[in-house]
PDB file of N, CA and C in Angstrom:
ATOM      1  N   UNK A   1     121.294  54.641 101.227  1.00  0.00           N
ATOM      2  CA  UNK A   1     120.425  55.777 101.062  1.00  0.00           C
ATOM      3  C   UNK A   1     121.211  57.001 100.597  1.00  0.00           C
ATOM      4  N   UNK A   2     122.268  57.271 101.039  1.00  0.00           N
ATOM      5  CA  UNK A   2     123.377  58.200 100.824  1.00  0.00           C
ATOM      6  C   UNK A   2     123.977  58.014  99.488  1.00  0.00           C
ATOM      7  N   UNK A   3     123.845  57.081  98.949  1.00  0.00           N
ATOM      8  CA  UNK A   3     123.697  56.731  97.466  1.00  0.00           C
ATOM      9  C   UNK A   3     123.496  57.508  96.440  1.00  0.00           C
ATOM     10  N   UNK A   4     121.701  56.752  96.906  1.00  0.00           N
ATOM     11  CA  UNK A   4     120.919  57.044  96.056  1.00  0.00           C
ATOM     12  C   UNK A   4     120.140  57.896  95.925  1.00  0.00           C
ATOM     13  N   UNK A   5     120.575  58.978  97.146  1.00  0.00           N
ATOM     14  CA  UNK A   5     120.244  60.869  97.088  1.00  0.00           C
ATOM     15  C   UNK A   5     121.227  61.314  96.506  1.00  0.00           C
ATOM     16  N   UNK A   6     122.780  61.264  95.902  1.00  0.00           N
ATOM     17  CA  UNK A   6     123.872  61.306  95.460  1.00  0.00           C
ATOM     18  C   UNK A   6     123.629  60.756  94.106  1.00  0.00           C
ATOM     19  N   UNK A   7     123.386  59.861  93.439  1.00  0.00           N
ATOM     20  CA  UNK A   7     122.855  59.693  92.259  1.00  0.00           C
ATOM     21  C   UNK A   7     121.902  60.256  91.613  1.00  0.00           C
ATOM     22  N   UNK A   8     120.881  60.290  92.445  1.00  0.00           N
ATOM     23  CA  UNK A   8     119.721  61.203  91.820  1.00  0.00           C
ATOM     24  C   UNK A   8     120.022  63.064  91.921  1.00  0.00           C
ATOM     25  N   UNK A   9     120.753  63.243  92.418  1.00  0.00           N
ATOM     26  CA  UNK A   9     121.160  64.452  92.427  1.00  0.00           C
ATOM     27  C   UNK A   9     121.799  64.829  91.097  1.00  0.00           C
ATOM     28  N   UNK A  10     122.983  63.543  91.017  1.00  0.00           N
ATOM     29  CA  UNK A  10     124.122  63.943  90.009  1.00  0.00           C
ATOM     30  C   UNK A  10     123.257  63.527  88.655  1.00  0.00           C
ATOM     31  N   UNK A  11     122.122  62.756  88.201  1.00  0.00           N
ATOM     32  CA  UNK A  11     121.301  62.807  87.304  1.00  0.00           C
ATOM     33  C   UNK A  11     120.403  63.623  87.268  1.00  0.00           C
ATOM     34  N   UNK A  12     119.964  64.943  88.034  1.00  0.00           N
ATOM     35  CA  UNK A  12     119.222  66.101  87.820  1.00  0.00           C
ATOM     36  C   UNK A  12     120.086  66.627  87.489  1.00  0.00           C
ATOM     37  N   UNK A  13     121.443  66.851  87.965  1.00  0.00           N
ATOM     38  CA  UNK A  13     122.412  67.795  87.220  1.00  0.00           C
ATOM     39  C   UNK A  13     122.738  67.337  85.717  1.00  0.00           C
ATOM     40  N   UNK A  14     122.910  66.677  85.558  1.00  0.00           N
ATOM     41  CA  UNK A  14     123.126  66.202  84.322  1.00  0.00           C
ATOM     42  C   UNK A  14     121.736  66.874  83.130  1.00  0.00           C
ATOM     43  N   UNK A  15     120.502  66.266  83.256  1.00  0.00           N
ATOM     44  CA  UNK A  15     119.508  66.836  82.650  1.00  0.00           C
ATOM     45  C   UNK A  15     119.468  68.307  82.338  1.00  0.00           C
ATOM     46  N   UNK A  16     119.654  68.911  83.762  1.00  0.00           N
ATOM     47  CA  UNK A  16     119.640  70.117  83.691  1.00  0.00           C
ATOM     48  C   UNK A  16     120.484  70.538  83.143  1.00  0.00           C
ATOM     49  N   UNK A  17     121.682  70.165  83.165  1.00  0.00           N
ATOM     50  CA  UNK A  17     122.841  70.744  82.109  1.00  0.00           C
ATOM     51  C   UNK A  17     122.873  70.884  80.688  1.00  0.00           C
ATOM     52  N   UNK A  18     121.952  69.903  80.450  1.00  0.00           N
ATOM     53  CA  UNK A  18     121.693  69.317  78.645  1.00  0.00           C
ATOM     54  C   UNK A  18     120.690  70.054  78.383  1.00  0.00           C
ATOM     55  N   UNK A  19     119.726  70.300  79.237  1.00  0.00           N
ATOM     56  CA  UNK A  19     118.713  70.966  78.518  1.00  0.00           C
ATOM     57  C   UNK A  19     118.321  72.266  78.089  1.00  0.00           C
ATOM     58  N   UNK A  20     118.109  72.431  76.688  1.00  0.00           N
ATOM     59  CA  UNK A  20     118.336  73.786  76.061  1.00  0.00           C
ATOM     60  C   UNK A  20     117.449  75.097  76.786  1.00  0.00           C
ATOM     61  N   UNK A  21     118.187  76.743  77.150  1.00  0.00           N
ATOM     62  CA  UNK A  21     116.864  76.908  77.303  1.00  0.00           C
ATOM     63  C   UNK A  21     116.192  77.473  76.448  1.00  0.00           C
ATOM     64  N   UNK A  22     115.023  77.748  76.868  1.00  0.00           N
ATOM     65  CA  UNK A  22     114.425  78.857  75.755  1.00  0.00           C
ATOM     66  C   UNK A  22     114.038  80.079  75.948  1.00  0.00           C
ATOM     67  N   UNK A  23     114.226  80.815  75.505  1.00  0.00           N
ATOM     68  CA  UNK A  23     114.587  82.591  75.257  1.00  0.00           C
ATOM     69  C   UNK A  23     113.398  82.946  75.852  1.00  0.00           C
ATOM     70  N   UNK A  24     112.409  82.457  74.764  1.00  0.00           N
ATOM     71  CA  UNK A  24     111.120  83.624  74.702  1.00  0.00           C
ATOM     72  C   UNK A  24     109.948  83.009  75.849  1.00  0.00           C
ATOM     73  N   UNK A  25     111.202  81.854  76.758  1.00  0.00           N
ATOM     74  CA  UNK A  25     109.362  81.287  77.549  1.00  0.00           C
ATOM     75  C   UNK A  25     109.746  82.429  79.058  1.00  0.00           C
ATOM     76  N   UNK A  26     110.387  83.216  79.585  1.00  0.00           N
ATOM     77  CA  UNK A  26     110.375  83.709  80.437  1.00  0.00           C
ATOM     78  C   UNK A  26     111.096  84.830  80.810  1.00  0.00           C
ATOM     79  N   UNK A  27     111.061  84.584  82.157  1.00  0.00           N
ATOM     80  CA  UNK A  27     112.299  85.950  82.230  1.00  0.00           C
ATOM     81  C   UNK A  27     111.555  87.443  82.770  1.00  0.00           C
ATOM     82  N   UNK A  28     112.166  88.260  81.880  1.00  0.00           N
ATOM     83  CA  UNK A  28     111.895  89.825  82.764  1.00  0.00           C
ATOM     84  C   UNK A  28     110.829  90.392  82.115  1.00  0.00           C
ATOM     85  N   UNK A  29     109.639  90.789  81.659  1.00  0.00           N
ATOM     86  CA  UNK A  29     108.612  91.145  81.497  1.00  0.00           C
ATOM     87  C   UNK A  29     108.793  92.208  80.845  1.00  0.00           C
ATOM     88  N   UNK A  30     110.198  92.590  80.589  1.00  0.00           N
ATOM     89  CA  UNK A  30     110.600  93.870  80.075  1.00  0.00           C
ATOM     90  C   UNK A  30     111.548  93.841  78.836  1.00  0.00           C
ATOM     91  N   UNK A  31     111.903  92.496  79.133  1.00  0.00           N
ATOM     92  CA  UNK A  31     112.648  91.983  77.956  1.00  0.00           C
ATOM     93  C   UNK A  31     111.826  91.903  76.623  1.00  0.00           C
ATOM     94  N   UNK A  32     112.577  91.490  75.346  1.00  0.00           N
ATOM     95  CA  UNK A  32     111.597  92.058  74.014  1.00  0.00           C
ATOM     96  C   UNK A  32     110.765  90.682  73.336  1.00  0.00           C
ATOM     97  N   UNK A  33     111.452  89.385  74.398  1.00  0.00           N
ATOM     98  CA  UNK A  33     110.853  88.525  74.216  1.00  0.00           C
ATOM     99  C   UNK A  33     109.481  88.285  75.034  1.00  0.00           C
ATOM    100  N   UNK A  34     109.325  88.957  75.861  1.00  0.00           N
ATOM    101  CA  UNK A  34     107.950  89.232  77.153  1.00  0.00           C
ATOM    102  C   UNK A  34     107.025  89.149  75.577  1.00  0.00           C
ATOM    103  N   UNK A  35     105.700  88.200  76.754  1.00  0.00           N
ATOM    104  CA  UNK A  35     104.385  88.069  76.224  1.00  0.00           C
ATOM    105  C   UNK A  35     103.719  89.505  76.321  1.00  0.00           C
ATOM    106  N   UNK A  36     103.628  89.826  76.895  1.00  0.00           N
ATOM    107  CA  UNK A  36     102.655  91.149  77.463  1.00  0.00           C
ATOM    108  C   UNK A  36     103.811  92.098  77.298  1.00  0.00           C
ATOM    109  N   UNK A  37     102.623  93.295  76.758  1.00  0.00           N
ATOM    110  CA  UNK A  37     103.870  94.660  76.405  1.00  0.00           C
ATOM    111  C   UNK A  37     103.870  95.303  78.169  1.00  0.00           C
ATOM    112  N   UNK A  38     104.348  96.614  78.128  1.00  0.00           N
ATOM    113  CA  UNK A  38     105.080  97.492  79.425  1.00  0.00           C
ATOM    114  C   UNK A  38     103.428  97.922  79.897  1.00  0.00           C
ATOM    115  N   UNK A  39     103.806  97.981  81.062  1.00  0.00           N
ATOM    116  CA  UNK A  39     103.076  98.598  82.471  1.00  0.00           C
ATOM    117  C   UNK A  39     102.420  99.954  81.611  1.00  0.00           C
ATOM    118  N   UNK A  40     101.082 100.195  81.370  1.00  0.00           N
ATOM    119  CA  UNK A  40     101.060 101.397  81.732  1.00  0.00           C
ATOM    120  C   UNK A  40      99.697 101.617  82.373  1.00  0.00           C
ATOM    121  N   UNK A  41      99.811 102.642  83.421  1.00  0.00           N
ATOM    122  CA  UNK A  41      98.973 103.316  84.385  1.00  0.00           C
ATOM    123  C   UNK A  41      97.408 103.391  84.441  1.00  0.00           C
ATOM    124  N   UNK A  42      96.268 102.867  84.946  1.00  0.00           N
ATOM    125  CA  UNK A  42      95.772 103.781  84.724  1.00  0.00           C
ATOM    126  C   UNK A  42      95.343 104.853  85.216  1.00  0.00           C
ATOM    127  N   UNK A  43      95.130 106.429  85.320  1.00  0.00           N
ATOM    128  CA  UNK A  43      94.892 107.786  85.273  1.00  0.00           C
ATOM    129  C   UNK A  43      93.587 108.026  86.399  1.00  0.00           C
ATOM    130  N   UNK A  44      94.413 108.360  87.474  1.00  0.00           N
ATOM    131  CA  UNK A  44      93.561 108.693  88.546  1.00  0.00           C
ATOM    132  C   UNK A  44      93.400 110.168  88.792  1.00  0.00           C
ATOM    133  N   UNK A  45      94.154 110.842  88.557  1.00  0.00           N
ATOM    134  CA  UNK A  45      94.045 112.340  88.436  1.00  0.00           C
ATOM    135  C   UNK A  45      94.406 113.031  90.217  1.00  0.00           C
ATOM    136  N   UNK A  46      95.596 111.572  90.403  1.00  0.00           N
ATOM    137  CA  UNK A  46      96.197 112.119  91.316  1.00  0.00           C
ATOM    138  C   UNK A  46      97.843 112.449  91.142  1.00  0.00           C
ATOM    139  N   UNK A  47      98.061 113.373  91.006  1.00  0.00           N
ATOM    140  CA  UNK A  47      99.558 113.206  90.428  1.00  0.00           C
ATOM    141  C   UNK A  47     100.499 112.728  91.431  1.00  0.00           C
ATOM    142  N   UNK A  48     100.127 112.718  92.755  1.00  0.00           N
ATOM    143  CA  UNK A  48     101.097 112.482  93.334  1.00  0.00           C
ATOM    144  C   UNK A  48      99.864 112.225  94.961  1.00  0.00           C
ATOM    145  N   UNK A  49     100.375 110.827  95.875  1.00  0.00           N
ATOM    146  CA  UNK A  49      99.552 110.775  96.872  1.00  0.00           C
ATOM    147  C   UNK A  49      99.447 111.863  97.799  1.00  0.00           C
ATOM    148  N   UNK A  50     100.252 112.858  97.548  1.00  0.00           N
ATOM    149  CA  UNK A  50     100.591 113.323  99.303  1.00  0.00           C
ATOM    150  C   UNK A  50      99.006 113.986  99.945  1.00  0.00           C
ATOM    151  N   UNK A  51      98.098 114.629  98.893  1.00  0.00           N
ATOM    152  CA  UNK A  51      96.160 114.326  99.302  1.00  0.00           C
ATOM    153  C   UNK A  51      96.114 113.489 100.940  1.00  0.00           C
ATOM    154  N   UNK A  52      96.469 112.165  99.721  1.00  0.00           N
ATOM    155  CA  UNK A  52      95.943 111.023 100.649  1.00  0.00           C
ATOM    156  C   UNK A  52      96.592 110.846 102.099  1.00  0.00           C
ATOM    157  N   UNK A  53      98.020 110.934 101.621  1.00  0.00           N
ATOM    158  CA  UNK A  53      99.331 110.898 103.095  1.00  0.00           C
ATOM    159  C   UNK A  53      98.583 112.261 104.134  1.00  0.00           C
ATOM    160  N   UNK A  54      98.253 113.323 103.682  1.00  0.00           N
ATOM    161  CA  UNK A  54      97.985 114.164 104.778  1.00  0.00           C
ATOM    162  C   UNK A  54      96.903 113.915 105.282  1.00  0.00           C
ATOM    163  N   UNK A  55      95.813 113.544 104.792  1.00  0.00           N
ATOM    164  CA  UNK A  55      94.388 113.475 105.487  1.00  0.00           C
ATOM    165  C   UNK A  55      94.346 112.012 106.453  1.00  0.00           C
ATOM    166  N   UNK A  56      95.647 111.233 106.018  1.00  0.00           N
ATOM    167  CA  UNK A  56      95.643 110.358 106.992  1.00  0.00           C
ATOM    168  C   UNK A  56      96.529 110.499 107.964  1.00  0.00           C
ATOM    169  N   UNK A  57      97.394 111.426 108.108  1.00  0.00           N
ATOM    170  CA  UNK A  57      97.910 112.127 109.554  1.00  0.00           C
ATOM    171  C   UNK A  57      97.136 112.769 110.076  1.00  0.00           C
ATOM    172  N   UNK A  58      95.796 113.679 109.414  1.00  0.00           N
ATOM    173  CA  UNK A  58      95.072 114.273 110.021  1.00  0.00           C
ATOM    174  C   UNK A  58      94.315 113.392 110.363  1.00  0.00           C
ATOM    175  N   UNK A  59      93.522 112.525 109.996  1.00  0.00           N
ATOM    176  CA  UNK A  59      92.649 111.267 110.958  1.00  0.00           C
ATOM    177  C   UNK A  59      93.381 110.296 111.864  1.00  0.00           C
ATOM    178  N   UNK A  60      94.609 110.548 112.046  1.00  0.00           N
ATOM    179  CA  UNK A  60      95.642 109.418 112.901  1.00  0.00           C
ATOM    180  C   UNK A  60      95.506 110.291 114.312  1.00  0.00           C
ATOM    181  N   UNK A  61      96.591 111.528 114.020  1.00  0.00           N
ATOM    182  CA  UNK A  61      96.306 112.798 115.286  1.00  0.00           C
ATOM    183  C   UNK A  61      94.894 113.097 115.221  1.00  0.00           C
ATOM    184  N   UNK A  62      93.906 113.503 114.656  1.00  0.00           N
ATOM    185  CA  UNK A  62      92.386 113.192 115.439  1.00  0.00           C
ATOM    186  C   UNK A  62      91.985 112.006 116.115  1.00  0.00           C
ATOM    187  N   UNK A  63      91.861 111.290 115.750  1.00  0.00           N
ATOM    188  CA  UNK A  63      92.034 109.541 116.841  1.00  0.00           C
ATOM    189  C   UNK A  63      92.645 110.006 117.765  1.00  0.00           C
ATOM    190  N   UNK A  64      94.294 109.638 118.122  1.00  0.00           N
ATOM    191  CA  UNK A  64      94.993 110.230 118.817  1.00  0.00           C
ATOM    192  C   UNK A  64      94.215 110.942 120.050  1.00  0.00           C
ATOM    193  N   UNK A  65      93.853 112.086 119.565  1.00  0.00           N
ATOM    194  CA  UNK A  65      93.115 112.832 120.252  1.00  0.00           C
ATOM    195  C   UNK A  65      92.225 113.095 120.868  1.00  0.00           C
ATOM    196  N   UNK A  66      91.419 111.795 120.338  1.00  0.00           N
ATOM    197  CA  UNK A  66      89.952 111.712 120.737  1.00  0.00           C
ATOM    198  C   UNK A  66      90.424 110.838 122.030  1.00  0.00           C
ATOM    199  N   UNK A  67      91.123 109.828 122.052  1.00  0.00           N
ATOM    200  CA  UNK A  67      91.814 108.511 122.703  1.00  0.00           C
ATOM    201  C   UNK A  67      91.971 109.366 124.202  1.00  0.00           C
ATOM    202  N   UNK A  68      93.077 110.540 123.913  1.00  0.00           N
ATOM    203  CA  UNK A  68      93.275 111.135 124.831  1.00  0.00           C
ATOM    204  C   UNK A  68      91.864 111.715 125.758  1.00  0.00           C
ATOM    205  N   UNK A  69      91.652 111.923 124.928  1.00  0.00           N
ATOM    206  CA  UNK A  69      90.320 113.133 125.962  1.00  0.00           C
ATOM    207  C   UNK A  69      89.216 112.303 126.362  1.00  0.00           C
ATOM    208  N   UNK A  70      89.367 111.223 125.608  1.00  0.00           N
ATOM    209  CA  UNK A  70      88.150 110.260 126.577  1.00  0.00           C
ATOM    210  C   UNK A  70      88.540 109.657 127.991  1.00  0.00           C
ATOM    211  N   UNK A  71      90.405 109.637 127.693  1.00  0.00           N
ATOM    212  CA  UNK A  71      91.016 108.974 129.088  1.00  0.00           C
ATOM    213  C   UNK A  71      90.459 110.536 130.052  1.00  0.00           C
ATOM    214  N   UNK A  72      90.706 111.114 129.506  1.00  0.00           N
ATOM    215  CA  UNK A  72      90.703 112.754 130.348  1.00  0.00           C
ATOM    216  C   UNK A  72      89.431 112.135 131.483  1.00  0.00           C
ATOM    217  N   UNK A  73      88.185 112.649 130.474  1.00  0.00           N
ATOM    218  CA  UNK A  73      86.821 112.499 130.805  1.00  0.00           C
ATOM    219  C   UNK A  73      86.724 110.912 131.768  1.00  0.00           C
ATOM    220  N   UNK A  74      87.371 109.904 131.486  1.00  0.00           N
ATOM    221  CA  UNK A  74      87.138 109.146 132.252  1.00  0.00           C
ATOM    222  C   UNK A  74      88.110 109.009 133.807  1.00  0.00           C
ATOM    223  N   UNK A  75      89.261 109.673 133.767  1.00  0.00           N
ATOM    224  CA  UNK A  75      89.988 109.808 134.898  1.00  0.00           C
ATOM    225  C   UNK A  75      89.014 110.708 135.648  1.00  0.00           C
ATOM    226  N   UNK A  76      88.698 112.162 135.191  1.00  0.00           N
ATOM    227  CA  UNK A  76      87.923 112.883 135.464  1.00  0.00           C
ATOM    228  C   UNK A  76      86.181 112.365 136.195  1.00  0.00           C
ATOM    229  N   UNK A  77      85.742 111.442 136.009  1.00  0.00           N
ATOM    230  CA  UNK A  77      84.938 110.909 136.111  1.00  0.00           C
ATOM    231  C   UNK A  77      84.745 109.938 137.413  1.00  0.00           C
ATOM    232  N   UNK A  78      85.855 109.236 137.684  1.00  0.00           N
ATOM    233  CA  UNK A  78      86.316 108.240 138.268  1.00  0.00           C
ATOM    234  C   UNK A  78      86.589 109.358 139.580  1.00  0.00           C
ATOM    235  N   UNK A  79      86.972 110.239 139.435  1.00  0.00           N
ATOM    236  CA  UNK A  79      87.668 111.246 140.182  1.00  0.00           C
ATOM    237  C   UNK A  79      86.621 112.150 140.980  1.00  0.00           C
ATOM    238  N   UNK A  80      85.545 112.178 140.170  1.00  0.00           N
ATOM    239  CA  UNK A  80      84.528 112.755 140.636  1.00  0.00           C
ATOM    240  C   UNK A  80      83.344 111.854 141.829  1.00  0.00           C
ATOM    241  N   UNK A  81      83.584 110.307 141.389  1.00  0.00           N
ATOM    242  CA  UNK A  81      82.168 109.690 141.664  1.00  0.00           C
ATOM    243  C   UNK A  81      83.374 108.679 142.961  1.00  0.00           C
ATOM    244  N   UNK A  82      84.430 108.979 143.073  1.00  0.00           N
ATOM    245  CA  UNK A  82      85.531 108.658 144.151  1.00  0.00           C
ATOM    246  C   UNK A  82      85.728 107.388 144.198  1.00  0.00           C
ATOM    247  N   UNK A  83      85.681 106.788 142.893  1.00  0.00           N
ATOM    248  CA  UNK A  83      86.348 105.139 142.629  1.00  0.00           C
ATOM    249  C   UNK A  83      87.829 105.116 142.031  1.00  0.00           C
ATOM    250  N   UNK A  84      88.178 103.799 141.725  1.00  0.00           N
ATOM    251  CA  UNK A  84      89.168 103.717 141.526  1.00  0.00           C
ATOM    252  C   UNK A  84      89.772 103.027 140.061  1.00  0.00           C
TER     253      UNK A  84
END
């Protein structure tokens, strides 16, 4: 068995060694042989996220906050009606 995983190995190497490659079938997408031309954008008319980054710290600390004050109201509660 140790063989003939050792043979078939050293005959993929072999193939693979012989076989030509070719330029234009792959590679970096950026290269001049790429199928498809360069990335470009399309135009959201946000130049930059930070909009988005702040209004979601402001809805994270509101959560946050709400989280808190319901524990409040419910310690408070618990505290009042003398359970535990």
């Amino acid at each position: 068995m140790k063989k003939l995983i050792a043979v078939v190995t050293v005959a993929m190497a072999v193939v693979a060694a012989q076989a030509a490659p070719v330029i234009a079938a792959g590679g970096s997408p950026y290269s001049p042989y790429g199928p498809y031309g360069p990335h470009v954008p399309v135009p959201t008319d946000f130049g930059d996220a930070n909009i988005i980054v702040l209004a979601g710290l402001a809805f994270y600390a509101g959560g946050l906050g709400l989280l808190s004050y319901s524990k409040f109201l419910k310690a408070k509660l618990l505290s009042v009606t003398g359970q535990k």
